[in-house]
Protein backbone atom coordinates (compact mmCIF):
# COMPACT_ATOMS: atom_id res chain seq x y z
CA UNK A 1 65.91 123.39 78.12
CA UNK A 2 69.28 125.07 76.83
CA UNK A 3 71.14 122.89 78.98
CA UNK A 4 71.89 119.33 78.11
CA UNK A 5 73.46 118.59 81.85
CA UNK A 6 73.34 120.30 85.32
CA UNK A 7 76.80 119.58 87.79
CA UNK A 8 75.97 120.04 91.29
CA UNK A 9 77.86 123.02 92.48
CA UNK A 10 81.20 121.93 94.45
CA UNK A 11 83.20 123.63 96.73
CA UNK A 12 86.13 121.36 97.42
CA UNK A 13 88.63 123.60 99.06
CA UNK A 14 90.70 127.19 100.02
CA UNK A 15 93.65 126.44 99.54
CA UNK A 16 94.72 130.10 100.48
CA UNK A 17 92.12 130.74 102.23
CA UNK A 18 92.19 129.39 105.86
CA UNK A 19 88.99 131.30 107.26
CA UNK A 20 87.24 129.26 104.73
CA UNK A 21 89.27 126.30 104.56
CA UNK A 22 87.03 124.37 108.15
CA UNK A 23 85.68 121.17 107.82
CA UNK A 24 82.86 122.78 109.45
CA UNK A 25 82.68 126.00 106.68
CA UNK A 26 83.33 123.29 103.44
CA UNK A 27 80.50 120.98 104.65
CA UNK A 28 78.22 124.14 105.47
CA UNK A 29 78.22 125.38 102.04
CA UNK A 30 78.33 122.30 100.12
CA UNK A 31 75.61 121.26 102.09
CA UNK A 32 73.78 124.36 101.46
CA UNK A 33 74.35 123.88 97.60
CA UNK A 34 73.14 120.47 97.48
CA UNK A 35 69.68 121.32 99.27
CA UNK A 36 68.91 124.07 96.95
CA UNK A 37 69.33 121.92 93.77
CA UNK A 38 67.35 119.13 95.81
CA UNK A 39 65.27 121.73 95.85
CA UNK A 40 64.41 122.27 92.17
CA UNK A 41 64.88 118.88 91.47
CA UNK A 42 62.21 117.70 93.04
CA UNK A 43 59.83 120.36 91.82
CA UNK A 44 60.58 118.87 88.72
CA UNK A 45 61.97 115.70 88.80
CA UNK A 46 62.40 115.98 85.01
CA UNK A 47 65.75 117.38 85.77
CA UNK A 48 66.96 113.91 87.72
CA UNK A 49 67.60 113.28 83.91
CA UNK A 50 70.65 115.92 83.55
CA UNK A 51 71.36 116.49 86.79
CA UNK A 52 74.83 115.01 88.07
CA UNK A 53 76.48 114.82 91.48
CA UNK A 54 80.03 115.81 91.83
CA UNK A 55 81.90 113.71 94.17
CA UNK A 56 84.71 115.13 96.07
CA UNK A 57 87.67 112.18 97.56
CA UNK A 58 91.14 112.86 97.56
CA UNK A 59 91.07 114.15 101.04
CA UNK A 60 89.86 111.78 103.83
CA UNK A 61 88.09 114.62 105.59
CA UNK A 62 86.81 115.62 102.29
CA UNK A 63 85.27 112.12 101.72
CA UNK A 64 84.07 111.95 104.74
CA UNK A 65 82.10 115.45 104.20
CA UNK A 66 81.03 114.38 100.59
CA UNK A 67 79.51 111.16 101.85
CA UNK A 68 77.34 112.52 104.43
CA UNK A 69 75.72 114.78 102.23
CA UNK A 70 75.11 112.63 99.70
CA UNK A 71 73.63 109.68 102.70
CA UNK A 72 71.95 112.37 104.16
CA UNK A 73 70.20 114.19 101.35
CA UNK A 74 70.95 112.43 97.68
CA UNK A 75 70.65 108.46 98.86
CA UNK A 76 67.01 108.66 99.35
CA UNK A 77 66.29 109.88 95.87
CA UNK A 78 66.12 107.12 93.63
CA UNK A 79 65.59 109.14 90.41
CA UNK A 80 69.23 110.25 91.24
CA UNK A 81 71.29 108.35 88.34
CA UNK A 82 74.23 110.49 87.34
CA UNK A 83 77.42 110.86 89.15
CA UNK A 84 81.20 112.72 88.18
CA UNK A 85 84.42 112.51 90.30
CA UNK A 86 86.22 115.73 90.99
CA UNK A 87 89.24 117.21 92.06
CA UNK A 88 91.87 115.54 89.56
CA UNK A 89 92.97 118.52 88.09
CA UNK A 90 96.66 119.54 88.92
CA UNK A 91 96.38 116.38 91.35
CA UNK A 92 99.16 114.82 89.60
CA UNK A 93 101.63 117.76 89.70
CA UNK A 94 100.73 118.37 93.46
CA UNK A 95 101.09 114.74 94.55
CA UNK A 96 102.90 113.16 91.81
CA UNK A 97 101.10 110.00 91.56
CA UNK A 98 101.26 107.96 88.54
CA UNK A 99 98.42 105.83 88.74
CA UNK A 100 94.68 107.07 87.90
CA UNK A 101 93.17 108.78 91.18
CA UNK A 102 89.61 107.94 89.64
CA UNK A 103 89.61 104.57 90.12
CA UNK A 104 88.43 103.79 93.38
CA UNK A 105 85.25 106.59 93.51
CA UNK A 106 84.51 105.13 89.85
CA UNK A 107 83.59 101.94 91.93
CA UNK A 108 81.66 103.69 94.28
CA UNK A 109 79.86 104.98 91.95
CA UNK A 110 78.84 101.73 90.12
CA UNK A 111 77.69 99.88 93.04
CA UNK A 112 75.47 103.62 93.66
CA UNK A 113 74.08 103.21 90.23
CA UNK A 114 73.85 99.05 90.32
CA UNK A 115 72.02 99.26 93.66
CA UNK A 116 69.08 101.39 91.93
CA UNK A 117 69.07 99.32 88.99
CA UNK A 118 66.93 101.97 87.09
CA UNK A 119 65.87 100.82 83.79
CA UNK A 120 68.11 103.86 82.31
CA UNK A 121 71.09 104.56 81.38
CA UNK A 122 73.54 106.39 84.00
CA UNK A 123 76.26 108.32 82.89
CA UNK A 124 79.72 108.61 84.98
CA UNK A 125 81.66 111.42 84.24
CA UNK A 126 85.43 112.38 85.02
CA UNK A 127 86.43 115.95 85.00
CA UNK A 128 89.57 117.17 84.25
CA UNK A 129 91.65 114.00 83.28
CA UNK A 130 93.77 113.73 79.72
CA UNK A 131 96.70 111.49 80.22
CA UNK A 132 96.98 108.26 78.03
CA UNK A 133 96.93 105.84 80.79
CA UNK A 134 93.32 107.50 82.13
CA UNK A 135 92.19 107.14 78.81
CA UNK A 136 92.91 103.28 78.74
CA UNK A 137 91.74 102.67 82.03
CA UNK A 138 88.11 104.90 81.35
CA UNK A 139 87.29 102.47 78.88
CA UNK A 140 88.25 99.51 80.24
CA UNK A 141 86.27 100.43 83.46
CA UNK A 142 83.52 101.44 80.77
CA UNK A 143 83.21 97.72 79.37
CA UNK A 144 84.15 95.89 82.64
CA UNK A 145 80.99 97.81 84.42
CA UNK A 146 78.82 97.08 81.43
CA UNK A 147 79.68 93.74 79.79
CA UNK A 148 80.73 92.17 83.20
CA UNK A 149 79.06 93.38 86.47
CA UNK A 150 75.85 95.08 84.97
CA UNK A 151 75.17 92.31 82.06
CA UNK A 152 71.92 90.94 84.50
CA UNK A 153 70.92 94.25 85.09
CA UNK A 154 68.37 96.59 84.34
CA UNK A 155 70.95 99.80 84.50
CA UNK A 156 73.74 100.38 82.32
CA UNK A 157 76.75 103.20 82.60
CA UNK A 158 78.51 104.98 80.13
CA UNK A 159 81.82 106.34 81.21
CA UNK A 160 82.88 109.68 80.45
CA UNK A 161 85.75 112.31 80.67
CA UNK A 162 86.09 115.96 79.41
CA UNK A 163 89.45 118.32 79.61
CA UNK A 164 90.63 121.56 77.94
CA UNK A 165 93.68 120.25 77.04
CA UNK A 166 93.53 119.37 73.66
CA UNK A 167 91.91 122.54 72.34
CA UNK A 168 94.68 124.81 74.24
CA UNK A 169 97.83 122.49 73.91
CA UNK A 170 96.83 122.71 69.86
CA UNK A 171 97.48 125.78 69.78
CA UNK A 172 101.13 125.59 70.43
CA UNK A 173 101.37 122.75 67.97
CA UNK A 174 100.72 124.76 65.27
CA UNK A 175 103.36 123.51 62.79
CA UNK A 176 104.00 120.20 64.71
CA UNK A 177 100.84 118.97 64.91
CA UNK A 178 100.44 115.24 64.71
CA UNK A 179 97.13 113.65 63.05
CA UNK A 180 96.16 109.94 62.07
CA UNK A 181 95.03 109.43 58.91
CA UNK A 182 92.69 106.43 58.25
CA UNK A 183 93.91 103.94 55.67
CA UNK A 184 92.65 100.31 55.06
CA UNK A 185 91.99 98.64 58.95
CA UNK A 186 94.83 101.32 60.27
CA UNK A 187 95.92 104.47 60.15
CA UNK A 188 98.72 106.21 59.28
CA UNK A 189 100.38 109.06 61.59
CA UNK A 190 102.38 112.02 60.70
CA UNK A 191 102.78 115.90 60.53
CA UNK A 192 99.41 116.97 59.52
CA UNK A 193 101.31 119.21 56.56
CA UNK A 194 103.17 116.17 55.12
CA UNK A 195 99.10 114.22 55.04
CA UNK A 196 97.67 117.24 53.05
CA UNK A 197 96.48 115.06 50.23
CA UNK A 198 94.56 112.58 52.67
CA UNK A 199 93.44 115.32 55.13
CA UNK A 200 89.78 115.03 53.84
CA UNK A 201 89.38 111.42 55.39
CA UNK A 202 89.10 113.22 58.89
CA UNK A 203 87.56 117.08 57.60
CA UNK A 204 83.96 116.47 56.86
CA UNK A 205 82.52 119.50 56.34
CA UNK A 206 83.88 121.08 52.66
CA UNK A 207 84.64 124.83 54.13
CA UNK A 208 86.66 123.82 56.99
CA UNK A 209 88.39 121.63 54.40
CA UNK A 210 89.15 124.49 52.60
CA UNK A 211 90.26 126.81 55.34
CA UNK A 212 92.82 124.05 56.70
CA UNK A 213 94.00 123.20 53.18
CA UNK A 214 95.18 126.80 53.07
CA UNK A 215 96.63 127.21 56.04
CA UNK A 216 98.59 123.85 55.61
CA UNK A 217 99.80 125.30 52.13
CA UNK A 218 101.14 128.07 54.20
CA UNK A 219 102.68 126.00 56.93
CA UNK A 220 104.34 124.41 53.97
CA UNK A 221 105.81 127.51 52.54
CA UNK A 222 107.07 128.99 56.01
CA UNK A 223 104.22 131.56 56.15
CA UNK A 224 102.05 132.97 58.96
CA UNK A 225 98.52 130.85 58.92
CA UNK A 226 95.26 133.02 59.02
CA UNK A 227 94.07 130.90 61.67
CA UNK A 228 95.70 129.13 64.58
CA UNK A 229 92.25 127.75 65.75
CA UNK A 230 93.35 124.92 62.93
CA UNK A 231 95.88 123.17 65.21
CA UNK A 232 93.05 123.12 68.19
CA UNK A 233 90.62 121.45 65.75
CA UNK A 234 92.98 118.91 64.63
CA UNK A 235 94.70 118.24 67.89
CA UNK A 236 90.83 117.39 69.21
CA UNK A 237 90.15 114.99 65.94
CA UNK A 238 93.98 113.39 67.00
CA UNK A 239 92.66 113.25 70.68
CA UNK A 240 89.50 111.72 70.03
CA UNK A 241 90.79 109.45 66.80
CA UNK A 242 93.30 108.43 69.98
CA UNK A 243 90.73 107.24 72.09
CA UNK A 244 89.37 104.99 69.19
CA UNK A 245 92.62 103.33 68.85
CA UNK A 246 92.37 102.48 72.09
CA UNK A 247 88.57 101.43 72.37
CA UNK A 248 89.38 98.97 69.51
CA UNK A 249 92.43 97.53 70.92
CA UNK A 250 90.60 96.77 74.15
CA UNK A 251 88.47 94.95 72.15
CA UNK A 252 90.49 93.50 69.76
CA UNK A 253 92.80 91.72 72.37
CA UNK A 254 89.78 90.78 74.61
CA UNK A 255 90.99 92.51 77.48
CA UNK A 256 87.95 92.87 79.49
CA UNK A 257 87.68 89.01 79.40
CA UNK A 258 91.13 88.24 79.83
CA UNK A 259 91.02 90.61 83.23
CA UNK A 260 87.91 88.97 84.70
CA UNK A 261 89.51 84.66 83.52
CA UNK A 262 92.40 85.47 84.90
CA UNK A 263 91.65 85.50 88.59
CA UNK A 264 94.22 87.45 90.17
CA UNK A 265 96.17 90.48 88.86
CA UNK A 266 99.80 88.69 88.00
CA UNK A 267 98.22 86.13 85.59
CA UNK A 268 96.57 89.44 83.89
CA UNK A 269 99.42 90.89 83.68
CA UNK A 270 102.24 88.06 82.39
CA UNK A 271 99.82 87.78 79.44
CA UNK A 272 98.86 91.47 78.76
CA UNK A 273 102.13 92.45 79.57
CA UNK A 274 104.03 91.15 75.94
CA UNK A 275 100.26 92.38 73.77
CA UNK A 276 101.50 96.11 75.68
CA UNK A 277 104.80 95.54 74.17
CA UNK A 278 103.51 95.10 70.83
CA UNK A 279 101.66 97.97 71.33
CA UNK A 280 104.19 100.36 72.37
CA UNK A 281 105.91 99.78 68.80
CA UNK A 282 103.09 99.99 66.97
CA UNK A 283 101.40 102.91 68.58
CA UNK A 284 104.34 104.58 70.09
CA UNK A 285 102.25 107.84 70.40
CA UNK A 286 99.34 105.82 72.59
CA UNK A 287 101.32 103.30 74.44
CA UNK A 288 104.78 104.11 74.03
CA UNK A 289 106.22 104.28 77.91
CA UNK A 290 103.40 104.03 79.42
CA UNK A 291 102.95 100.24 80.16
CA UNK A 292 104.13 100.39 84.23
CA UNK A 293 101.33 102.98 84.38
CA UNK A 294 98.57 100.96 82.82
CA UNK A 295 100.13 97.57 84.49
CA UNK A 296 99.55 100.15 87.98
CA UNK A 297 95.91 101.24 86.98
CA UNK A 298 95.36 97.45 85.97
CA UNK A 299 96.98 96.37 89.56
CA UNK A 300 94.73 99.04 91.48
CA UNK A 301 91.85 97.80 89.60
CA UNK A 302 92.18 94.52 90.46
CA UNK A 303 91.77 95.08 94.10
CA UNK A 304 88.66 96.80 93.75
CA UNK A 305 87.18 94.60 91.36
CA UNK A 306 88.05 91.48 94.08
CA UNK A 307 86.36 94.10 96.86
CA UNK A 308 83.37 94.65 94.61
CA UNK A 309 82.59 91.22 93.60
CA UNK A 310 81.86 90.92 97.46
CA UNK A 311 78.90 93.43 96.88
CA UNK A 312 79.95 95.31 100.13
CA UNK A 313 79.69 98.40 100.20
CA UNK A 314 81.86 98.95 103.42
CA UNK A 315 84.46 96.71 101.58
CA UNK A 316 84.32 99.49 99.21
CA UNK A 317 84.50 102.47 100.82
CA UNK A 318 87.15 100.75 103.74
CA UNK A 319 89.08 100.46 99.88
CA UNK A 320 88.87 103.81 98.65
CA UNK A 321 90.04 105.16 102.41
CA UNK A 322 93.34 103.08 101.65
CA UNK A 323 93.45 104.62 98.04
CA UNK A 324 93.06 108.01 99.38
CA UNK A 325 96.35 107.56 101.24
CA UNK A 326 97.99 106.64 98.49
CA UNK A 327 97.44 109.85 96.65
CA UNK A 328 98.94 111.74 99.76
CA UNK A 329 97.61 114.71 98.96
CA UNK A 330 100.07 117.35 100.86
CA UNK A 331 96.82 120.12 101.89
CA UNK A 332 93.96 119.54 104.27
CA UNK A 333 90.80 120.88 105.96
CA UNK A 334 91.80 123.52 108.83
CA UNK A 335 90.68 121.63 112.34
């Protein structure tokens, strides 16, 4: 009851550890932790409506490990609607990939939650994931899943991500932090000391008004704030006032529809390729440099939306074994 969802418990790997770093010792224990949940689960099968499975990729003996247990103890439970993909944090540091690494389990995952075609929503949840490029390709995948492949269907998805980022990395942007202001059909974006006045079009509530007012009147005069907790609570309204900007454009400029007309990926991208432009200039702090890394999550999507249209899973999966190479990750399972 005090819980609004349950993650299975995942033990992906030891890195330091190689006693416990087997194929043979990962699978034991993961299996292990999945047949205990099954285990309350189906003594109330109540909980199939929080509970969410954890999948486990960028390795291909990892995959490998994640989709036997899931075949061998998860498939057969059709109350079983809600799925996350794991692993991505640090992946990009380790590896240094630029594209999204969610992309092909995300389409695993739909074809999962389109073959049960429960008359409920699913949610699909990414862990650890912040960068701008993610967060244009989470809701495209969002509204391509919905409005495209599950429009005759009973199901629907809702895509989701979570990170600690913006709450810690606010806290170093104490007298630098950034905030958009709504104004008319736009925003406008500066220092959040030099948009005192407006502040109150994003700070609801009248006490935190208050408190922020006075700090701000303090950042102003060079003076030490009474509480840095501020910048975290106005770097997450930035963050999240972000991802708006980005949901809208999406839908503004039709993407979604523009993806699934144009047939193949280069026709996508010689016409969303000049609306990015435009974009970079007038959203520098969303789009700015990041085009060739949306044009790569776009290109990467593409070739599993031309292997999912084929409604094979083995297309799929034969896919996400090529994708896995290209994340290279450097670690792997002791033999």
């Amino acid at each position: 009851d005090n819980c609004d969802y349950i993650f299975s418990l995942d033990i992906p790997i030891f890195l330091k550890y190689k006693e416990f770093n087997t194929s043979k010792y990962i699978y034991e224990m993961n299996l292990k932790s999945i047949q205990e949940s099954k285990k309350v689960l189906l003594k109330n099968k109540e909980l199939f409506d929080k509970f969410i499975y954890v999948w486990q990729f960028k390795l291909h003996k990892q995959n490998v490990l994640w989709k036997k247990i899931y075949d061998d103890e998860l498939r057969q439970e059709s109350e079983l609607r809600h799925f996350a993909i794991g692993g991505l944090v640090s992946l990009r540091g380790i590896t240094g990939i630029k594209f999204s690494p969610f992309i092909g389990p995300a389409f695993r995952c739909l074809k999962l939650i389109s073959d049960k075609n429960l008359n409920k929503e699913s949610i699909l949840h990414i862990l650890g994931v912040y960068h701008l490029h993610d967060r244009v390709a989470l809701p495209f995948l969002h509204k391509l899943f919905n409005q495209y492949y599950l429009k005759d269907k009973n199901c629907s998805v809702q895509v989701t991500y979570d990170t600690v980022n913006y709450a810690l990395s606010g806290l170093y942007k104490l007298r630098e932090q950034i905030i958009f202001v709504p104004e008319g059909d736009d925003y406008i974006c500066d220092f959040s000391y030099n948009l005192y006045d407006k502040i109150d079009r994003i700070i609801e509530d009248p006490g935190v008004l208050e408190i922020i007012r006075q700090d701000l009147t303090k950042i102003i005069a060079g003076e030490q704030v009474n509480d840095t907790r501020i910048s975290s609570l106005l770097n997450v309204i930035t963050q999240t006032t972000i991802d708006k900007i980005i949901n809208d454009t999406l839908d503004k400029y039709n993407v979604v529809d523009m993806f699934v007309e144009c047939k193949n990926f280069n026709k996508f991208k010689n016409k969303i390729l000049p609306i990015l432009m435009d974009l970079e200039k007038k959203y520098p702090l969303v789009f700015g440099n990041r085009t060739a890394k949306n044009l790569l999550n776009w290109q990467y999507i593409y070739a599993f939306h031309d292997a999912y249209m084929t409604q094979s899973e083995e297309k799929i999966e034969k896919l996400i074994d090529r994708f896995i190479d290209l994340i290279d990750f450097p670690f792997d399972y002791e033999s």
